[in-house]
Protein backbone atom coordinates (compact mmCIF):
# COMPACT_ATOMS: atom_id res chain seq x y z
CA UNK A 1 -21.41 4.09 58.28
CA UNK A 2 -19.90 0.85 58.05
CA UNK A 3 -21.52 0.19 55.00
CA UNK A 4 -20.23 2.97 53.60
CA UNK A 5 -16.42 2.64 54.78
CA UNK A 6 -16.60 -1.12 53.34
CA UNK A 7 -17.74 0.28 49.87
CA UNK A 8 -15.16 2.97 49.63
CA UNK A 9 -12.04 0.59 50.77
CA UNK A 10 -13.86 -2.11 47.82
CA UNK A 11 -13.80 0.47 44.93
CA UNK A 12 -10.14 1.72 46.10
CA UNK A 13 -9.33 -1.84 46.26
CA UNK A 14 -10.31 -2.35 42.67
CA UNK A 15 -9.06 0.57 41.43
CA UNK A 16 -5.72 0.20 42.25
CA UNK A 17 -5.51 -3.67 41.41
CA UNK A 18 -6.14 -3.02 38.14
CA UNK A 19 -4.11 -0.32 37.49
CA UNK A 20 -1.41 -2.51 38.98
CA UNK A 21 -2.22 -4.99 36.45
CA UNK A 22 -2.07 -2.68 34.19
CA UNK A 23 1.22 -1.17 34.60
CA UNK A 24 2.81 -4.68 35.62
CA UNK A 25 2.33 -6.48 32.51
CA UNK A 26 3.99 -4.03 30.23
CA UNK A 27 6.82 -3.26 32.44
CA UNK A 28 7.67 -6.77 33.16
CA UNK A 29 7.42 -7.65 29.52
CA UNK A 30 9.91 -5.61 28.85
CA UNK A 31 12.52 -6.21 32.06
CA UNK A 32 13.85 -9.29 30.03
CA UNK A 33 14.64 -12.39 31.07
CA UNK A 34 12.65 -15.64 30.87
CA UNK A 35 10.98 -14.75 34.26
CA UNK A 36 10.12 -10.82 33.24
CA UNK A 37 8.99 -12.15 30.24
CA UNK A 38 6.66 -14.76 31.94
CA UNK A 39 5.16 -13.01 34.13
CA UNK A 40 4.37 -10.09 31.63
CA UNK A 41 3.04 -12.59 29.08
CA UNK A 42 0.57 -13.58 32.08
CA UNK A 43 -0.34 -10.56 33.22
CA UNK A 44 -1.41 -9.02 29.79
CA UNK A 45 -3.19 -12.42 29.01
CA UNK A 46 -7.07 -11.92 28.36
CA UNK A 47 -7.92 -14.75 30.93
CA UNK A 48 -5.92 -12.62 33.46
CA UNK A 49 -8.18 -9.38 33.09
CA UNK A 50 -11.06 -11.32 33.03
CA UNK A 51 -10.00 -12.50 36.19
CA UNK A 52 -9.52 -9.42 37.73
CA UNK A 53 -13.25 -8.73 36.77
CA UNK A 54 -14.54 -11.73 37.78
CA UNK A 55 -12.29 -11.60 41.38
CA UNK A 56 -13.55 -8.00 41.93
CA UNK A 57 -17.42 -8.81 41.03
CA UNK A 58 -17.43 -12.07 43.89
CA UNK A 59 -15.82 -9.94 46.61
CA UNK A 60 -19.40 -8.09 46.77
CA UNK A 61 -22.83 -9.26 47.86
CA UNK A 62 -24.64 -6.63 46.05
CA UNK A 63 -24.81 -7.05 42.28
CA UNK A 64 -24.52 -4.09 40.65
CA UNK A 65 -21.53 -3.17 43.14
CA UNK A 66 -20.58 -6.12 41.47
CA UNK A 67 -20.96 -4.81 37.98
CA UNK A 68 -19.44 -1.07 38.49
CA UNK A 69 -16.39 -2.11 40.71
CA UNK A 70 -15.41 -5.06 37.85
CA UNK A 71 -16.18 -2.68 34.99
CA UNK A 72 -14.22 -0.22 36.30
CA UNK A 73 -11.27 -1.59 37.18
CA UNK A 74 -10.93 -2.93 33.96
CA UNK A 75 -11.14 0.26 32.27
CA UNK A 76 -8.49 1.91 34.90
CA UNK A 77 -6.53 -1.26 33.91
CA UNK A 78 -6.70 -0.34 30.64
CA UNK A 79 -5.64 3.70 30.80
CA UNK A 80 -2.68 2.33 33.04
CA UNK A 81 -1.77 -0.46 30.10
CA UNK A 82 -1.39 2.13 27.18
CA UNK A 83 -0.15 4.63 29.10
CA UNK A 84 2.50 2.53 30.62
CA UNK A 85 2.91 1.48 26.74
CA UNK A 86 3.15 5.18 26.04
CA UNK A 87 5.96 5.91 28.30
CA UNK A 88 7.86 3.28 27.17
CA UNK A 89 8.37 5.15 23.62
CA UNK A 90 4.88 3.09 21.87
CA UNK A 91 2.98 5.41 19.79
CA UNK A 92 5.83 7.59 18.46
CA UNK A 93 6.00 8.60 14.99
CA UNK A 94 8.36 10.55 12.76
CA UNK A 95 7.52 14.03 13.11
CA UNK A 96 6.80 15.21 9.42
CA UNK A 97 7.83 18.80 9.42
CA UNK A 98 11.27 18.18 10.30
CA UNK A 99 12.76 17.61 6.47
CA UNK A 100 15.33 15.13 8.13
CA UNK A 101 13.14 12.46 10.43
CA UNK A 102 15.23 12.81 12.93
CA UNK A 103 12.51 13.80 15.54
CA UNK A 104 9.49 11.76 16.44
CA UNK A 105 6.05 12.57 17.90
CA UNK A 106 3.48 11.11 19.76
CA UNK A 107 0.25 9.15 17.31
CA UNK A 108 -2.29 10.74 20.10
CA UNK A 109 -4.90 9.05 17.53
CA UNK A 110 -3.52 5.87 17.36
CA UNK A 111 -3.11 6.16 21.29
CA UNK A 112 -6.63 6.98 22.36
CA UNK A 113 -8.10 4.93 19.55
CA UNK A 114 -6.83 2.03 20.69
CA UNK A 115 -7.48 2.85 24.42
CA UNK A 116 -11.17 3.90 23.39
CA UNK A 117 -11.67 0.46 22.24
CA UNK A 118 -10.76 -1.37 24.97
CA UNK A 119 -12.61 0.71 27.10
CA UNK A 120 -15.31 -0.19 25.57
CA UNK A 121 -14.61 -4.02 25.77
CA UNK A 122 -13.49 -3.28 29.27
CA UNK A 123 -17.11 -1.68 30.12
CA UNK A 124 -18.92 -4.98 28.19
CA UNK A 125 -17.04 -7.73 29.45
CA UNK A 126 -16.24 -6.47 32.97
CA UNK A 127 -19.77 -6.17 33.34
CA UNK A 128 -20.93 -9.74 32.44
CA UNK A 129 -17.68 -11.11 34.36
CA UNK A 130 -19.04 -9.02 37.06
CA UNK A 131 -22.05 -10.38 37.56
CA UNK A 132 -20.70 -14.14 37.19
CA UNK A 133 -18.14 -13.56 39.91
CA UNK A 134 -21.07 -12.25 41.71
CA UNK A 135 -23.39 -15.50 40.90
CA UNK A 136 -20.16 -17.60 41.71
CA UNK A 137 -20.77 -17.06 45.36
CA UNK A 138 -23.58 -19.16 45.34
CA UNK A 139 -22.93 -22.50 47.15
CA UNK A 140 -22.64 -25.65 45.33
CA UNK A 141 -24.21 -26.74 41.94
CA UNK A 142 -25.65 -23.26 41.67
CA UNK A 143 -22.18 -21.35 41.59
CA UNK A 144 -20.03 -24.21 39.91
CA UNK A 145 -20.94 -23.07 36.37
CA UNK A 146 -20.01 -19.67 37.11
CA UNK A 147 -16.94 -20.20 39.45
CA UNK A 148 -15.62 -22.19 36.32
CA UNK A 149 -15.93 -19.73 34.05
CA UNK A 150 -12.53 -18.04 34.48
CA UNK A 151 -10.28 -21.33 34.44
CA UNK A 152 -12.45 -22.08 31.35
CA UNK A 153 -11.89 -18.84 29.70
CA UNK A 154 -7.90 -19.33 30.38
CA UNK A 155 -8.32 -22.69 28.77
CA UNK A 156 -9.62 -21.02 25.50
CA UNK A 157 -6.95 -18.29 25.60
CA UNK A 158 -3.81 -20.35 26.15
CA UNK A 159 -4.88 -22.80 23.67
CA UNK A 160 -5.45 -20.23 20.86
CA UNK A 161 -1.48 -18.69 22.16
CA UNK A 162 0.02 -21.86 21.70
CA UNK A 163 -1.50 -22.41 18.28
CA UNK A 164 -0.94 -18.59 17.49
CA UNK A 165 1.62 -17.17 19.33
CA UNK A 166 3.76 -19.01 21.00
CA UNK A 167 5.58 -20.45 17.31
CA UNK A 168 6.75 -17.13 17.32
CA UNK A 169 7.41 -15.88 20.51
CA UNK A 170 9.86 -18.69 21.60
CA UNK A 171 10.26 -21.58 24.69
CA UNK A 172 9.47 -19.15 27.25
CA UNK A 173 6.23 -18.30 25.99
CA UNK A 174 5.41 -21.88 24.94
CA UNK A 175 6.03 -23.26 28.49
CA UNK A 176 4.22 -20.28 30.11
CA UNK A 177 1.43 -21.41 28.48
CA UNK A 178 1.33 -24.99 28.96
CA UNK A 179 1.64 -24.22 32.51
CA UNK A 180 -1.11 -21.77 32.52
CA UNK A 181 -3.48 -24.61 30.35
CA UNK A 182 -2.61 -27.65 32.56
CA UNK A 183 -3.18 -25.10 35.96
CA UNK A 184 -6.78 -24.48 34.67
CA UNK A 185 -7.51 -27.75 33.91
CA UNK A 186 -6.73 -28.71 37.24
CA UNK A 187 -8.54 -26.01 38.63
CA UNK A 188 -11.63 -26.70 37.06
CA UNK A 189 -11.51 -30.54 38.36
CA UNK A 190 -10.54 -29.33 41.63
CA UNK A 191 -13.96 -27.30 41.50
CA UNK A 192 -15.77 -30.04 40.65
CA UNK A 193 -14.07 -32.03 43.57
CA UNK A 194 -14.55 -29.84 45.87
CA UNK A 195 -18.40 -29.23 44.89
CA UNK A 196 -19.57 -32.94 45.07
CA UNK A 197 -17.63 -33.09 47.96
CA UNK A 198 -18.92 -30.38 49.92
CA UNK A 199 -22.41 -31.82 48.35
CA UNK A 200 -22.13 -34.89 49.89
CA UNK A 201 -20.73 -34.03 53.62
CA UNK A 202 -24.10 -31.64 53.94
CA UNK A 203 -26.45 -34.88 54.96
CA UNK A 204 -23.99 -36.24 57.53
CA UNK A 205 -23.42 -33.03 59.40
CA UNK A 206 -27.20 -32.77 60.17
């Protein structure tokens, strides 16, 4: 019974966080100002999904819990995403049998296309990030390699932004991700820190 009430509260629990994520990182992108436009520029950031994945896939002992839940909140993460995007007038086009163009419709194709797709990415990667979260709970050595994986992975994607992106999208976005870069940096050596510590302290206490 217990078992059962702790697995429900889990999936609700990562059902709704990512279709919070989901929803967030469009609308703050588009509340404006630097801070909106920060914190929507992190939220839709790959390394932040894959977080959500990998967060979702160590809160469970059982592995393939591990595997659906993370899966599956990605893919409710992205439904929320594009429709969010939808209801903020994305996928319109002009509606061809009005002679003027004055009226728009919605691209349904271009809409669940797109969605489709990153379902699908959502159901591959959410798996595998699963499963690490779920082999990051391992103590020590074991774990580090996975429990690094998403500071390493935010690495990666704010480099690529600042080499990419960020030239055109401004200061804001710029600073957001040297912030985000130097964070996980300092994550990962805090890791390490914390490992060889904790390594090291198990002899004494016996």
């Amino acid at each position: 019974m217990l078992s059962s009430r702790s697995r429900a509260v889990a999936t609700v629990a990562a059902l709704a966080a990512g279709a919070v994520l989901g929803i967030l990182g469009p609308l703050l992108s588009a509340a404006g100002g630097s801070a909106g436009q920060a914190a929507g520029l992190v939220l839709s950031a790959g390394w932040a999904w894959a977080a959500l994945a990998f967060g979702v896939g160590s809160a469970r002992k059982s592995r393939v819990e591990s595997v659906v839940l993370a899966f599956a909140s990605l893919v409710v993460a992205v439904i929320a995403y594009y429709l969010t995007k939808l209801c903020q007038g994305e996928f319109r086009k002009v509606d061809l049998s009005d002679p003027t163009g004055g009226t728009t419709q919605i691209d349904w194709f271009g809409f669940s296309s797109k969605a489709l797709v990153w379902c699908i990415f959502a159901l591959l990667l959410g798996s595998l990030l699963g499963l690490v979260g779920n082999l990051a709970r391992n103590h020590g050595l074991r774990g580090l390699p996975f429990r690094a994986v998403v500071p390493l992975v935010a690495i990666v994607d704010t480099s690529q932004r600042l080499d990419v992106d960020a030239p055109l999208q401004g200061a804001v976005a710029t600073a957001t991700w040297t912030v985000i870069r130097v964070l996980a940096a300092a994550a990962i050596l805090a890791l390490i820190g914390h490992t060889v510590l904790t390594r090291r302290s198990r002899p004494s206490a016996k």
